[in-house]
N, C-alpha and C. Protein backbone atom coordinates (compact mmCIF):
# COMPACT_ATOMS: atom_id res chain seq x y z
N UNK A 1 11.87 17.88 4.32
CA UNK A 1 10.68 18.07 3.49
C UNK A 1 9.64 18.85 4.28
N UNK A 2 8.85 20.27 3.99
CA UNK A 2 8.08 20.66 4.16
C UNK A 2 6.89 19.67 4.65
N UNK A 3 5.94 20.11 5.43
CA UNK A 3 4.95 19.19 5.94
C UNK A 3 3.88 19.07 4.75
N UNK A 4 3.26 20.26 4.14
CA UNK A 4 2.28 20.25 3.11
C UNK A 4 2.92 19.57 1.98
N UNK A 5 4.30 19.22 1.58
CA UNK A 5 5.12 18.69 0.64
C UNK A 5 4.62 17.21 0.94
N UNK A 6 4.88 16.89 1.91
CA UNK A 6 5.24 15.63 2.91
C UNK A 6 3.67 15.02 2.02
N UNK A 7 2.45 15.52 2.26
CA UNK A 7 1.18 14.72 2.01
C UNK A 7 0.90 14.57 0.74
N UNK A 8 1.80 14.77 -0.15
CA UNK A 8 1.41 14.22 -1.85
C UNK A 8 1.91 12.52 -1.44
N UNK A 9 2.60 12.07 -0.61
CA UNK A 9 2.44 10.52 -0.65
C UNK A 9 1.50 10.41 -0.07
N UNK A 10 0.69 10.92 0.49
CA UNK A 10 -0.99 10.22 0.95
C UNK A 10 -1.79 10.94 -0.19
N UNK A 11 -1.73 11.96 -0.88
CA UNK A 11 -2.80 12.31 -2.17
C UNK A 11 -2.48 11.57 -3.16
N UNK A 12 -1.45 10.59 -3.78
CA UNK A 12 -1.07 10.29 -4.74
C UNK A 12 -1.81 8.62 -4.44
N UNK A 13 -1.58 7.78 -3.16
CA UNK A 13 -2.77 6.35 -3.49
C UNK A 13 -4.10 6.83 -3.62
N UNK A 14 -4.67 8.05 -2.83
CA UNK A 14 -6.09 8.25 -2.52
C UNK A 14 -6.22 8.76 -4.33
N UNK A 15 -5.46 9.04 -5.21
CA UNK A 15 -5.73 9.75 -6.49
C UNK A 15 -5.80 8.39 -6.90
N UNK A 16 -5.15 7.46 -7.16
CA UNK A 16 -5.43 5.90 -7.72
C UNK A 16 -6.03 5.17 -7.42
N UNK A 17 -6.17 5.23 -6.25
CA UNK A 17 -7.93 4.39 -5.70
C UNK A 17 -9.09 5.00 -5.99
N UNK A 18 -8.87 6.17 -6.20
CA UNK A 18 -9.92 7.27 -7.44
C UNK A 18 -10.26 6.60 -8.25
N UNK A 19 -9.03 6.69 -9.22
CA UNK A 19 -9.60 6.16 -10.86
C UNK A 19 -9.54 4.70 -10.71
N UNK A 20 -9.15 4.06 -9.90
CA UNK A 20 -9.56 2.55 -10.12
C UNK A 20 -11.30 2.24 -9.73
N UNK A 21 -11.61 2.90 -8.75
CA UNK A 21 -13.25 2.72 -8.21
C UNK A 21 -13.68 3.17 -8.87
N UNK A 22 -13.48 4.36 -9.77
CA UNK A 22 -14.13 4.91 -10.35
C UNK A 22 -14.57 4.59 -11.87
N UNK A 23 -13.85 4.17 -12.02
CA UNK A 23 -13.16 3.14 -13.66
C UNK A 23 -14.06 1.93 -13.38
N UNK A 24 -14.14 1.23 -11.91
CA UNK A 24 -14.55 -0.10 -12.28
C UNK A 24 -16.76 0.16 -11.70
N UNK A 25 -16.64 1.98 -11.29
CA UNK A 25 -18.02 1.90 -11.54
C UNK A 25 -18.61 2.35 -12.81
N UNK A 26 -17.62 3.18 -13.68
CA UNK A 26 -18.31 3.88 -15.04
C UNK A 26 -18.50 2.40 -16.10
N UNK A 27 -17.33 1.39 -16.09
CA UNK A 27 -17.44 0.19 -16.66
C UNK A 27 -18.17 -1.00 -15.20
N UNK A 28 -19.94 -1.11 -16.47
CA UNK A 28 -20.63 -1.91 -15.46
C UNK A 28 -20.17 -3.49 -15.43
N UNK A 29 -19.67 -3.80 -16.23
CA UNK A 29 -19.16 -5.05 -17.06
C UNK A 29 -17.70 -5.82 -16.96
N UNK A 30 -17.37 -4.45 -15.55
CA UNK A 30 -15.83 -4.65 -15.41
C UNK A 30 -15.32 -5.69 -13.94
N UNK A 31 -14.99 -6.20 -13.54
CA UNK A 31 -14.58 -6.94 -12.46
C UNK A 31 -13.63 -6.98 -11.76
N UNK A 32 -13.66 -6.09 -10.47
CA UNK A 32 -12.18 -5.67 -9.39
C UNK A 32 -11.36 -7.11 -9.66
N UNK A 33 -12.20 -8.22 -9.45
CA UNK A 33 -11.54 -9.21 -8.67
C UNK A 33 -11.08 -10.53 -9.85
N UNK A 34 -11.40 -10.33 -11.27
CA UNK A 34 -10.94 -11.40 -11.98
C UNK A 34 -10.29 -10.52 -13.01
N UNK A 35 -10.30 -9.13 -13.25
CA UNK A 35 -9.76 -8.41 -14.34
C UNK A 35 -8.03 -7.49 -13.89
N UNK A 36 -7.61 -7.12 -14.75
CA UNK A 36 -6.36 -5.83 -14.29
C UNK A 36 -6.50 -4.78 -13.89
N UNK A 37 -6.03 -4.41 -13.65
CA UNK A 37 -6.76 -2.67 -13.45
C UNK A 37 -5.95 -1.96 -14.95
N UNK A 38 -4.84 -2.39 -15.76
CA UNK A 38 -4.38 -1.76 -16.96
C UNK A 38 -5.83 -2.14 -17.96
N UNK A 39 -6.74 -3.00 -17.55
CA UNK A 39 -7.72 -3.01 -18.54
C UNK A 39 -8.97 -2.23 -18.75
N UNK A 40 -9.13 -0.97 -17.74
CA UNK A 40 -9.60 0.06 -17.50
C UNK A 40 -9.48 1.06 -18.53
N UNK A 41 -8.02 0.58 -19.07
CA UNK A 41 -7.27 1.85 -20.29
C UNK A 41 -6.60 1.17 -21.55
N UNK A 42 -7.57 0.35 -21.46
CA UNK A 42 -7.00 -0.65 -23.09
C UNK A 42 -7.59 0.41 -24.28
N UNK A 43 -6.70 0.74 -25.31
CA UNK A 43 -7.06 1.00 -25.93
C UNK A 43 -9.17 1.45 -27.00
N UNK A 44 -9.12 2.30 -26.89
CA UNK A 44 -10.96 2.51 -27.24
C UNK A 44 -11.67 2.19 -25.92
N UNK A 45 -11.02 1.90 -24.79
CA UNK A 45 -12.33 1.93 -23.54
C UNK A 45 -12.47 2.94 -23.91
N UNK A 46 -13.95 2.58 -23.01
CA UNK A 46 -14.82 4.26 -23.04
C UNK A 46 -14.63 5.53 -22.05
N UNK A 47 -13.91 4.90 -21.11
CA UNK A 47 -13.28 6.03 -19.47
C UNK A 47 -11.97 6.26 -20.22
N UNK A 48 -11.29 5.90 -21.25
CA UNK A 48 -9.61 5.89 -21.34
C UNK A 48 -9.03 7.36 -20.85
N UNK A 49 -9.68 8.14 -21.55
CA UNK A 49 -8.55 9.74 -21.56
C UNK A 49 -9.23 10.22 -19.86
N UNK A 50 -10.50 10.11 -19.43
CA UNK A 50 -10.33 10.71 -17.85
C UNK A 50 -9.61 9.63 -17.12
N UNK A 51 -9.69 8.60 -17.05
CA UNK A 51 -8.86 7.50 -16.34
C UNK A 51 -6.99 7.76 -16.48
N UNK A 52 -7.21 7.83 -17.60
CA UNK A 52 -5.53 8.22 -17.56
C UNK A 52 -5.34 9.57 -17.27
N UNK A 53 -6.13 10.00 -17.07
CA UNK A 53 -5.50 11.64 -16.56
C UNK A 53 -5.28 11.49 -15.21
N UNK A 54 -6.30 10.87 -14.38
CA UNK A 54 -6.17 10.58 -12.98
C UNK A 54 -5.24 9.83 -12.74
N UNK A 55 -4.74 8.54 -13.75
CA UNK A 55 -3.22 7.77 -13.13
C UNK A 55 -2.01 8.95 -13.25
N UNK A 56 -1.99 9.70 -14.66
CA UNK A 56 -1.19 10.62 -14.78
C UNK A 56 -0.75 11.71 -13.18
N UNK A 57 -1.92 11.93 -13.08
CA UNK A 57 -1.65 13.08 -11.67
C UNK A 57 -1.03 12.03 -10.70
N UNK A 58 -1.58 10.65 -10.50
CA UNK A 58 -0.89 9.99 -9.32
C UNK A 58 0.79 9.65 -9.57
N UNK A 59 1.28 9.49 -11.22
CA UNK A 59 2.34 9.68 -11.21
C UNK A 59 2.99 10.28 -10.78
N UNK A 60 2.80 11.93 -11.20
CA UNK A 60 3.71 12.84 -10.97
C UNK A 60 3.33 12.99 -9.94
N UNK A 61 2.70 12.49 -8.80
CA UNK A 61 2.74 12.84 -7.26
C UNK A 61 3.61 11.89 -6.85
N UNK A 62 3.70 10.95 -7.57
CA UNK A 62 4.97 9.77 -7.19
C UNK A 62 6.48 10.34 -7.37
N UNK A 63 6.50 10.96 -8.40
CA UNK A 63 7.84 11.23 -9.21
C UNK A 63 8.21 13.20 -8.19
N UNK A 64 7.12 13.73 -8.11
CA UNK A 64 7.97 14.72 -7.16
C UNK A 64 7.88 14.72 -5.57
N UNK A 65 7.16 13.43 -5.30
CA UNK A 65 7.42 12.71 -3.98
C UNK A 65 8.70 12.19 -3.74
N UNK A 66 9.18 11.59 -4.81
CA UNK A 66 10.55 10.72 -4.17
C UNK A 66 11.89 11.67 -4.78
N UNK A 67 11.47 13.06 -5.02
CA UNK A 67 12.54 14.17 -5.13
C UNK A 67 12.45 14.70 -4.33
N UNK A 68 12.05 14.96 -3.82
CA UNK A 68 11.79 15.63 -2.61
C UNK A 68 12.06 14.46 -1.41
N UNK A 69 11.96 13.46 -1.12
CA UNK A 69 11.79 12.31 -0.43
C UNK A 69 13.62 12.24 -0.41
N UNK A 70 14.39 12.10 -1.56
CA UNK A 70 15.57 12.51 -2.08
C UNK A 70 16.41 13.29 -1.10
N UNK A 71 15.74 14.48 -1.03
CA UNK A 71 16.51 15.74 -0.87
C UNK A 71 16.66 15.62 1.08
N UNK A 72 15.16 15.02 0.97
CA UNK A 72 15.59 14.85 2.61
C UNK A 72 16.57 14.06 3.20
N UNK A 73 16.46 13.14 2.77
CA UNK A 73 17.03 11.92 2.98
C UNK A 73 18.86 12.18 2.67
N UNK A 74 18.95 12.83 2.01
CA UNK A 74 20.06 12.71 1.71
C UNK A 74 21.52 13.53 3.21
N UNK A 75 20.66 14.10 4.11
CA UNK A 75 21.66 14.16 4.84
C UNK A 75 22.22 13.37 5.75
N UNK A 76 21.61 11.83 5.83
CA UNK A 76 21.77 10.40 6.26
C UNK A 76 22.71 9.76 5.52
N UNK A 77 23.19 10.42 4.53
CA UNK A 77 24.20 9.90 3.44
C UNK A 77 24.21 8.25 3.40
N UNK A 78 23.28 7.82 3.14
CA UNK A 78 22.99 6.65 3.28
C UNK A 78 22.59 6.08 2.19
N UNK A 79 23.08 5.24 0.81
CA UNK A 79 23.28 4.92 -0.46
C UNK A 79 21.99 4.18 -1.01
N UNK A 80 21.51 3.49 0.41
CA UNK A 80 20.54 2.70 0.15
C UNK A 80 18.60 3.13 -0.20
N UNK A 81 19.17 4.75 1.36
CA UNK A 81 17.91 5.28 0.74
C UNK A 81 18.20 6.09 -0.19
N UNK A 82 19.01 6.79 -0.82
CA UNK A 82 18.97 7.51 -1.85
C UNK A 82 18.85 6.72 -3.28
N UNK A 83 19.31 5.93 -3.60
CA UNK A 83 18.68 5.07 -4.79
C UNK A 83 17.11 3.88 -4.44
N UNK A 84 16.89 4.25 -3.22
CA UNK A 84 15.40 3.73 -3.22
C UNK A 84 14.37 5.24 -3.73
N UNK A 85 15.31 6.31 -3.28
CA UNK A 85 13.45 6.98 -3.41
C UNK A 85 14.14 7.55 -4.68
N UNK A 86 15.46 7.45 -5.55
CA UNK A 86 15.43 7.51 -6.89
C UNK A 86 14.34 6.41 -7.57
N UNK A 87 14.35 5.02 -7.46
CA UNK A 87 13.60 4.38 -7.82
C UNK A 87 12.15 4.32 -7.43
N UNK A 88 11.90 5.10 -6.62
CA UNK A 88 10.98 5.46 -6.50
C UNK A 88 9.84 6.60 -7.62
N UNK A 89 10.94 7.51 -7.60
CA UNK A 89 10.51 8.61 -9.10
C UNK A 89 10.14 7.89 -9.82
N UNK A 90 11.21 6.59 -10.26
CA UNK A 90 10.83 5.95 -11.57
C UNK A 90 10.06 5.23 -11.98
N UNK A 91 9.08 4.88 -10.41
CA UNK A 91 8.06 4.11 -10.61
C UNK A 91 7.27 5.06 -11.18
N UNK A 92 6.93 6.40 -11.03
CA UNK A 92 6.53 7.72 -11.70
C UNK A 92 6.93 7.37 -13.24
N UNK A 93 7.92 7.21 -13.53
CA UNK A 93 8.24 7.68 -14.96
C UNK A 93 7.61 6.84 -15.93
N UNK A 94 7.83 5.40 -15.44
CA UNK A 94 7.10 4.19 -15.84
C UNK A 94 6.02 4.36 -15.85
N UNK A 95 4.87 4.81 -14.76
CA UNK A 95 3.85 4.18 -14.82
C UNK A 95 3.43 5.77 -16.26
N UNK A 96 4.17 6.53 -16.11
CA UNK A 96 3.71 7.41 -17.14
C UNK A 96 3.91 7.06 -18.45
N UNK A 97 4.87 6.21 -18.33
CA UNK A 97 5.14 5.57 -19.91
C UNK A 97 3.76 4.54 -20.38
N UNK A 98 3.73 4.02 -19.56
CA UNK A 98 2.69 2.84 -19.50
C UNK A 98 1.73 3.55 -20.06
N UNK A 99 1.05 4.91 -19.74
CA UNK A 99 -0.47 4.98 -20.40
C UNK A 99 -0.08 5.38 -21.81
N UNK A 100 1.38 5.50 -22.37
CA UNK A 100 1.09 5.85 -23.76
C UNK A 100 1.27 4.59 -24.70
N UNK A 101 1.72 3.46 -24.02
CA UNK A 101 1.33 2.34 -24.47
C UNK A 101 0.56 1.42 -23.55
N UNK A 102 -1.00 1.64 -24.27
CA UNK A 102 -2.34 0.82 -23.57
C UNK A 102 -2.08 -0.80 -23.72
N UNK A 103 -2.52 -1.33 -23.01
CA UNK A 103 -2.28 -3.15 -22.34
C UNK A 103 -3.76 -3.18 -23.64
N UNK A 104 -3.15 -4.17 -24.56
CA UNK A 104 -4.04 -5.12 -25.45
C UNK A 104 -5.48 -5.29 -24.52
N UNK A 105 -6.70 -5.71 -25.42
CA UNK A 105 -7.73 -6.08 -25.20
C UNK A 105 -7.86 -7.08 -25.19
N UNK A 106 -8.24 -7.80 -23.79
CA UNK A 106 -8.29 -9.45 -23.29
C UNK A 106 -8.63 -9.83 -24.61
N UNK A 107 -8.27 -10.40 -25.35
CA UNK A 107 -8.71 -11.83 -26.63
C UNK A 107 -8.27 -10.79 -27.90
N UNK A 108 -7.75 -9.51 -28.07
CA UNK A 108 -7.38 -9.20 -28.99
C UNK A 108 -5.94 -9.46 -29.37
N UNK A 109 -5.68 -9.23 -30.60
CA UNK A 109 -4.44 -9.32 -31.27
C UNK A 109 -3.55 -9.03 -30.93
N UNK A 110 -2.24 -9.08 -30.44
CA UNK A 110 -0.93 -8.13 -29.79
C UNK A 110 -0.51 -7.54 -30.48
N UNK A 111 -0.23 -6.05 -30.19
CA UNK A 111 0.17 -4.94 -30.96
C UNK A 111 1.74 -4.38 -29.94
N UNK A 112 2.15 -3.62 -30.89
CA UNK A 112 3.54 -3.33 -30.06
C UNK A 112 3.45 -2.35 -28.90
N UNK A 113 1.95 -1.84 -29.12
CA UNK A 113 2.28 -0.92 -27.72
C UNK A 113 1.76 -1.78 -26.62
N UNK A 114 1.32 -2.99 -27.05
CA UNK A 114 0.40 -3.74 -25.79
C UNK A 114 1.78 -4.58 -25.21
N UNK A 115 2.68 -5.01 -26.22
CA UNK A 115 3.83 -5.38 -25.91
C UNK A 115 4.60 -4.73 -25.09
N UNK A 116 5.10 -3.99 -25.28
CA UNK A 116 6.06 -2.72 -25.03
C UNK A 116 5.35 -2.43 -23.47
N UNK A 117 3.80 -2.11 -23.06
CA UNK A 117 3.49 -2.61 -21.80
C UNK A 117 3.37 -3.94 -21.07
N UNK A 118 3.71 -4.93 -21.28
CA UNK A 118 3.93 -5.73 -20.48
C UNK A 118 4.91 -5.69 -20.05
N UNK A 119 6.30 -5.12 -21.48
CA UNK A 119 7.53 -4.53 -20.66
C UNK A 119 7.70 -3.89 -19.67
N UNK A 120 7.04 -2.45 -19.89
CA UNK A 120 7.23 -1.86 -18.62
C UNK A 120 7.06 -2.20 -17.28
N UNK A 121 5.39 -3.36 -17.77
CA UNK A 121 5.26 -3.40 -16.39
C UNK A 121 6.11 -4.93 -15.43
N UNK A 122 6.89 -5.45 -16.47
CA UNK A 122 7.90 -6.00 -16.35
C UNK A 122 8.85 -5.68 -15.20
N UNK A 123 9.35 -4.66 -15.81
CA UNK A 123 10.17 -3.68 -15.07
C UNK A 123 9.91 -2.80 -13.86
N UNK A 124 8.78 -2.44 -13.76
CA UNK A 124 7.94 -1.53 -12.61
C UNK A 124 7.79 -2.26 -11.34
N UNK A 125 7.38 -3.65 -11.75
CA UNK A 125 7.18 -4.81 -10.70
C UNK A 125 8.14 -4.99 -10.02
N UNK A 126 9.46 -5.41 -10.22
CA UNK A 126 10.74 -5.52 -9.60
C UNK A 126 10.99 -4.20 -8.94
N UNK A 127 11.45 -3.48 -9.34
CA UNK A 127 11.42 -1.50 -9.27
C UNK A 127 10.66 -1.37 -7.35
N UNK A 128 8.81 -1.49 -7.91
CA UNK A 128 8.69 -1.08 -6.92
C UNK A 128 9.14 -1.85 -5.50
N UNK A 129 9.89 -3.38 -5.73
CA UNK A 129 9.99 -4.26 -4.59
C UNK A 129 11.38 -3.79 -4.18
N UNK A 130 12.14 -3.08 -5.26
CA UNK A 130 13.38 -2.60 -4.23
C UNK A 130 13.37 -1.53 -3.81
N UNK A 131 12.53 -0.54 -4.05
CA UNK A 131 12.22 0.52 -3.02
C UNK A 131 11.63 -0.05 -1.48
N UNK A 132 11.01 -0.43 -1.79
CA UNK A 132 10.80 -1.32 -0.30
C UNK A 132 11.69 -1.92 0.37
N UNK A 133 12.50 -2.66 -0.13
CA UNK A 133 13.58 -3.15 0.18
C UNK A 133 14.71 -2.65 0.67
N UNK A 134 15.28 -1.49 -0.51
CA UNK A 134 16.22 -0.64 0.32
C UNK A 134 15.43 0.00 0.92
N UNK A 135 14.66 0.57 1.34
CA UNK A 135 14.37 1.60 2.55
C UNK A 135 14.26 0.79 3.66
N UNK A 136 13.61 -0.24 3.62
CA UNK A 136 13.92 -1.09 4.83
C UNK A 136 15.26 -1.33 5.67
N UNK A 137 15.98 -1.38 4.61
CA UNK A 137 17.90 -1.74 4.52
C UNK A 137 18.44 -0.38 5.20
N UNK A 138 17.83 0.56 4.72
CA UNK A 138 18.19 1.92 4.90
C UNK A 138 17.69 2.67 6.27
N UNK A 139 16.68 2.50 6.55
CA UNK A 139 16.04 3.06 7.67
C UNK A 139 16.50 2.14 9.04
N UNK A 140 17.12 1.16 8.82
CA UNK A 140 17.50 -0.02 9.93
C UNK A 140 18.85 1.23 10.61
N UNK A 141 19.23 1.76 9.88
CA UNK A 141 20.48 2.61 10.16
C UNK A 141 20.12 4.22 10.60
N UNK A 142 19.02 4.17 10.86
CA UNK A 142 18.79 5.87 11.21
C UNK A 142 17.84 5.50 12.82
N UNK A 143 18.76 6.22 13.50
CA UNK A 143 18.17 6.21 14.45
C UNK A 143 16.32 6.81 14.82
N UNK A 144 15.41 5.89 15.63
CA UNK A 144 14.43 6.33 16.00
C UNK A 144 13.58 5.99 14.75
N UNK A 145 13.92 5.28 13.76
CA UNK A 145 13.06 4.45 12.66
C UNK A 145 13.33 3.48 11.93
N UNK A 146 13.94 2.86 13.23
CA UNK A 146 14.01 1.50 13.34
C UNK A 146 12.97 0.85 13.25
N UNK A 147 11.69 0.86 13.43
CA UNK A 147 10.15 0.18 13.63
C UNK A 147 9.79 0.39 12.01
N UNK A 148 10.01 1.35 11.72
CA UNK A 148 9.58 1.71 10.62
C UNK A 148 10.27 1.02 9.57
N UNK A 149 11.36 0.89 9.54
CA UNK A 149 12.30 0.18 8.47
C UNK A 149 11.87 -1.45 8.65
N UNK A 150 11.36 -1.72 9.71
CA UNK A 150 10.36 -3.61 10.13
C UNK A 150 9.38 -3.75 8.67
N UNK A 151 8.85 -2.75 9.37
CA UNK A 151 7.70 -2.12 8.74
C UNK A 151 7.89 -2.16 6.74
N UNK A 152 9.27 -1.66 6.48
CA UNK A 152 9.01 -1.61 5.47
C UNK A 152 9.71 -2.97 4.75
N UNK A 153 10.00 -3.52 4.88
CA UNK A 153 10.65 -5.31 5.14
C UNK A 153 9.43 -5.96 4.84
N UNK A 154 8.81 -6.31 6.19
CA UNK A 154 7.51 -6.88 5.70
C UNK A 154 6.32 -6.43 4.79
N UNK A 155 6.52 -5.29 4.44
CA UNK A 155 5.88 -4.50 3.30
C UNK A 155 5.81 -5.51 2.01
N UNK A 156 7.90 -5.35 1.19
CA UNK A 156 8.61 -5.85 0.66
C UNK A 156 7.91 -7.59 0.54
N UNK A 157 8.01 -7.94 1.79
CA UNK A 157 7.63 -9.52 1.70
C UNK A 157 6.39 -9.87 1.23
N UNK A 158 5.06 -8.76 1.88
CA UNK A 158 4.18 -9.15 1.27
C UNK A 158 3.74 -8.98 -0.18
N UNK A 159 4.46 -7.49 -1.07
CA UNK A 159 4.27 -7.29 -1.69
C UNK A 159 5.15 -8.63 -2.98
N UNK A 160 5.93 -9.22 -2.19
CA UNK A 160 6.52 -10.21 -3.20
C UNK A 160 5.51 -11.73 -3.32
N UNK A 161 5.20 -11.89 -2.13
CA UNK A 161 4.06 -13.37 -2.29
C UNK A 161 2.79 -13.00 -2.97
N UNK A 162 2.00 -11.47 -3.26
CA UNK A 162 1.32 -11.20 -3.95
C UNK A 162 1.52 -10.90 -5.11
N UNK A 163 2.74 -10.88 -5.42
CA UNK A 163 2.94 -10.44 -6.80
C UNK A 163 3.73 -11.50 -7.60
N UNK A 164 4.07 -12.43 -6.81
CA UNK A 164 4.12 -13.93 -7.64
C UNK A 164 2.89 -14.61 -7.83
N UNK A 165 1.92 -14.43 -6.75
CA UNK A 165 0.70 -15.18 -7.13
C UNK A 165 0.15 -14.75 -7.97
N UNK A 166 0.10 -13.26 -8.20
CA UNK A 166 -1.02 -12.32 -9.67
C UNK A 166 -0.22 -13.08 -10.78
N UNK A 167 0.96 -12.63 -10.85
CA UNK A 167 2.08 -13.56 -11.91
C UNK A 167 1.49 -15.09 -12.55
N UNK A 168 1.61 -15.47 -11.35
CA UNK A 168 1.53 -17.29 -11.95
C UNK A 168 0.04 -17.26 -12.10
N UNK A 169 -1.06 -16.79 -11.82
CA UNK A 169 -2.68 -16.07 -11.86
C UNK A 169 -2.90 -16.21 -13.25
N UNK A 170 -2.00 -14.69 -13.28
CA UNK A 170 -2.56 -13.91 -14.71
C UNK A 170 -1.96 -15.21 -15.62
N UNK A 171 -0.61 -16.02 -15.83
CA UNK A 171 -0.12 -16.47 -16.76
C UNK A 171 -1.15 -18.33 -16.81
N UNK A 172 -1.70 -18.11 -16.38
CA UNK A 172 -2.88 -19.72 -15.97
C UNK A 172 -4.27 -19.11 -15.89
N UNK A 173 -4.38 -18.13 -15.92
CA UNK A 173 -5.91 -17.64 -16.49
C UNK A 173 -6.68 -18.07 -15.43
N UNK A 174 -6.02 -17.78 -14.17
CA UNK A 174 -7.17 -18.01 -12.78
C UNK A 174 -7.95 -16.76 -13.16
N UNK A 175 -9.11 -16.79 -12.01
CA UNK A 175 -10.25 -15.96 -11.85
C UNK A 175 -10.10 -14.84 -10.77
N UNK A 176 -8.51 -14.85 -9.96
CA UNK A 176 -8.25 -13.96 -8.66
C UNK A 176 -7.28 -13.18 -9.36
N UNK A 177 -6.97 -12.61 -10.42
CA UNK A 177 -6.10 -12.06 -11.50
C UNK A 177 -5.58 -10.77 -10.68
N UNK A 178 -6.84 -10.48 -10.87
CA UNK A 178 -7.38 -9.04 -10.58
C UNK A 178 -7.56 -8.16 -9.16
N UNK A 179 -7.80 -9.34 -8.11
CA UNK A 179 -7.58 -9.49 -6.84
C UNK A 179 -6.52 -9.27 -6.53
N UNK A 180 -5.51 -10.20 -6.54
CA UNK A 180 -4.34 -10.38 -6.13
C UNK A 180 -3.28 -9.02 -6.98
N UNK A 181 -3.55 -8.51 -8.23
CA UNK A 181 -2.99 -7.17 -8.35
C UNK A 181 -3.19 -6.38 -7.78
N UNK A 182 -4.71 -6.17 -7.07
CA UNK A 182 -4.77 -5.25 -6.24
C UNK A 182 -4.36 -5.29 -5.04
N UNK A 183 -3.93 -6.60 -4.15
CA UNK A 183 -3.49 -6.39 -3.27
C UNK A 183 -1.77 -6.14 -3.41
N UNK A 184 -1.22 -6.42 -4.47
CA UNK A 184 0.43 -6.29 -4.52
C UNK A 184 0.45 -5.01 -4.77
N UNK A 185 0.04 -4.26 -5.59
CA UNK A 185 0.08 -2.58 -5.78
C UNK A 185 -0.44 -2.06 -4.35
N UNK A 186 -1.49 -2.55 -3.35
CA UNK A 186 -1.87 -2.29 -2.23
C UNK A 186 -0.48 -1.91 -1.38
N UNK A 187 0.20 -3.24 -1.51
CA UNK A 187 1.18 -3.34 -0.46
C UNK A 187 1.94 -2.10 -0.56
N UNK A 188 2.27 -1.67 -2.13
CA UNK A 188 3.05 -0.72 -2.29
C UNK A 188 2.21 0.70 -1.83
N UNK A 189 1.20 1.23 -2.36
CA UNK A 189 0.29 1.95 -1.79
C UNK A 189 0.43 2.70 -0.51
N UNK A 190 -0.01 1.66 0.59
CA UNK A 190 0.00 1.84 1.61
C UNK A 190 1.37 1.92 2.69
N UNK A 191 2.00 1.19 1.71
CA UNK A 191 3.96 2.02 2.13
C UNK A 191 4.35 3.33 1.83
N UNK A 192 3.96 3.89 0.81
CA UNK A 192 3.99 5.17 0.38
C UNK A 192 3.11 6.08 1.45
N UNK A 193 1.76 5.83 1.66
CA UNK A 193 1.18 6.49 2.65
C UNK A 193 1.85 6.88 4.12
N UNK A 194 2.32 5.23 4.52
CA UNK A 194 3.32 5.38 5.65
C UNK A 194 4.48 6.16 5.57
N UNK A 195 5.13 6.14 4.53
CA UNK A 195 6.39 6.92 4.81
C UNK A 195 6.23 8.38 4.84
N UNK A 196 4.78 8.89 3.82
CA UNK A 196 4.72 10.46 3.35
C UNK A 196 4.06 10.62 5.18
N UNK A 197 3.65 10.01 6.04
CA UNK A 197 3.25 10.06 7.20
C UNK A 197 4.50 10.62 8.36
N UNK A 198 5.60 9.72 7.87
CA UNK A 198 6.90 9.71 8.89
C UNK A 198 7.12 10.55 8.48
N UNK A 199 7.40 11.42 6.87
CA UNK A 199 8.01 12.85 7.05
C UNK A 199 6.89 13.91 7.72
N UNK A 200 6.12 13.61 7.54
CA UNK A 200 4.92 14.88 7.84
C UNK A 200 5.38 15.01 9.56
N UNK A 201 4.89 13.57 10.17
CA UNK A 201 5.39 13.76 11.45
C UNK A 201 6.59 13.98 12.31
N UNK A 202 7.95 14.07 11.91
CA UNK A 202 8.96 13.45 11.61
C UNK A 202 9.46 14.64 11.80
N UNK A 203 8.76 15.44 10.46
CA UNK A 203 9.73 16.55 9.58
C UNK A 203 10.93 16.27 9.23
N UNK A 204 11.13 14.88 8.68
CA UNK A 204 12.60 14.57 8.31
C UNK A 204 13.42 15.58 7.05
């Protein structure tokens, strides 16, 4: 991977920590720490179409990150990272699906696209924990990123104790809802940063 290629995994969290700060300063009424961040783009908010344009761009920095992420990787012929940074794209594809069906309005009615996103993000949740996972699995086997494959293990782990707690949170109507999503998408985040780091430096 090219080096200037290499830094769309560090432009793609800094683009979502964009529209999330930015989302939770245009909505004065909104709360990092007891709300979702999908409730930024519920249907009729008032940020919806610039907010989703900004998750949109962080997608497709996801989705031609882990093609490229792909292409490198692949002369390690190694099964584990090549269907991690496939699943990786697809956290791209998903989260692009997701803004065309907006997450219901806390106390409103369920509609099928509010449905149809909990699916996805059903699915996205698991998704992003085995990219972590296999690359961890995967990088244990390439010489000289070995530390790094630790690295992405305990990633994996933390991102799983935070993302059972948002889980059992959100489904009991605690007040750290919103918190604790942000730190499980964090975990993932800041793995992505690290790895678009190892190719830059790397030049893998």
């Amino acid at each position: 991977m090219k080096k200037p290629q290499a830094l769309l995994g560090v432009l793609a969290p800094l683009v979502y920590l964009w529209a999330v700060i930015l989302g939770g300063l245009l909505q004065k009424d909104y709360s990092h720490v007891t709300q979702a961040i999908s409730e930024l783009t519920t249907r009729n908010a008032p940020y919806k179409v610039l907010l989703d344009g900004l998750f949109t761009i962080y997608n497709f920095f996801i989705i031609f990150f882990g093609v490229l992420a792909f292409l490198s990787l692949k002369k390690f012929n190694l099964k584990s990272l090549m269907t991690s940074m496939i699943l990786l794209s697809l956290t791209g594809v998903f989260g692009l699906l997701m803004g065309f069906f907006p997450m219901d309005k806390r106390g409103s009615e369920a509609t099928w696209q509010g449905i149809l996103h909990i699916i996805l993000a059903g699915i996205l949740s698991p998704t992003t924990l085995l990219v972590l996972l296999l690359s961890g699995l995967g990088f244990r086997r390439v010489k000289g990123l070995e530390g790094f494959a630790a690295y992405s293990l305990w990633s994996a782990f933390g991102l799983f104790i935070t993302g059972i707690l948002a889980a059992f949170s959100a489904a009991n109507g605690f007040l750290l809802t919103g918190l604790l999503e942000r730190l499980t998408i964090g975990a993932f985040l800041q793995w992505i940063t690290a790895l678009s780091l190892q190719f830059y430096r790397k030049f893998l």
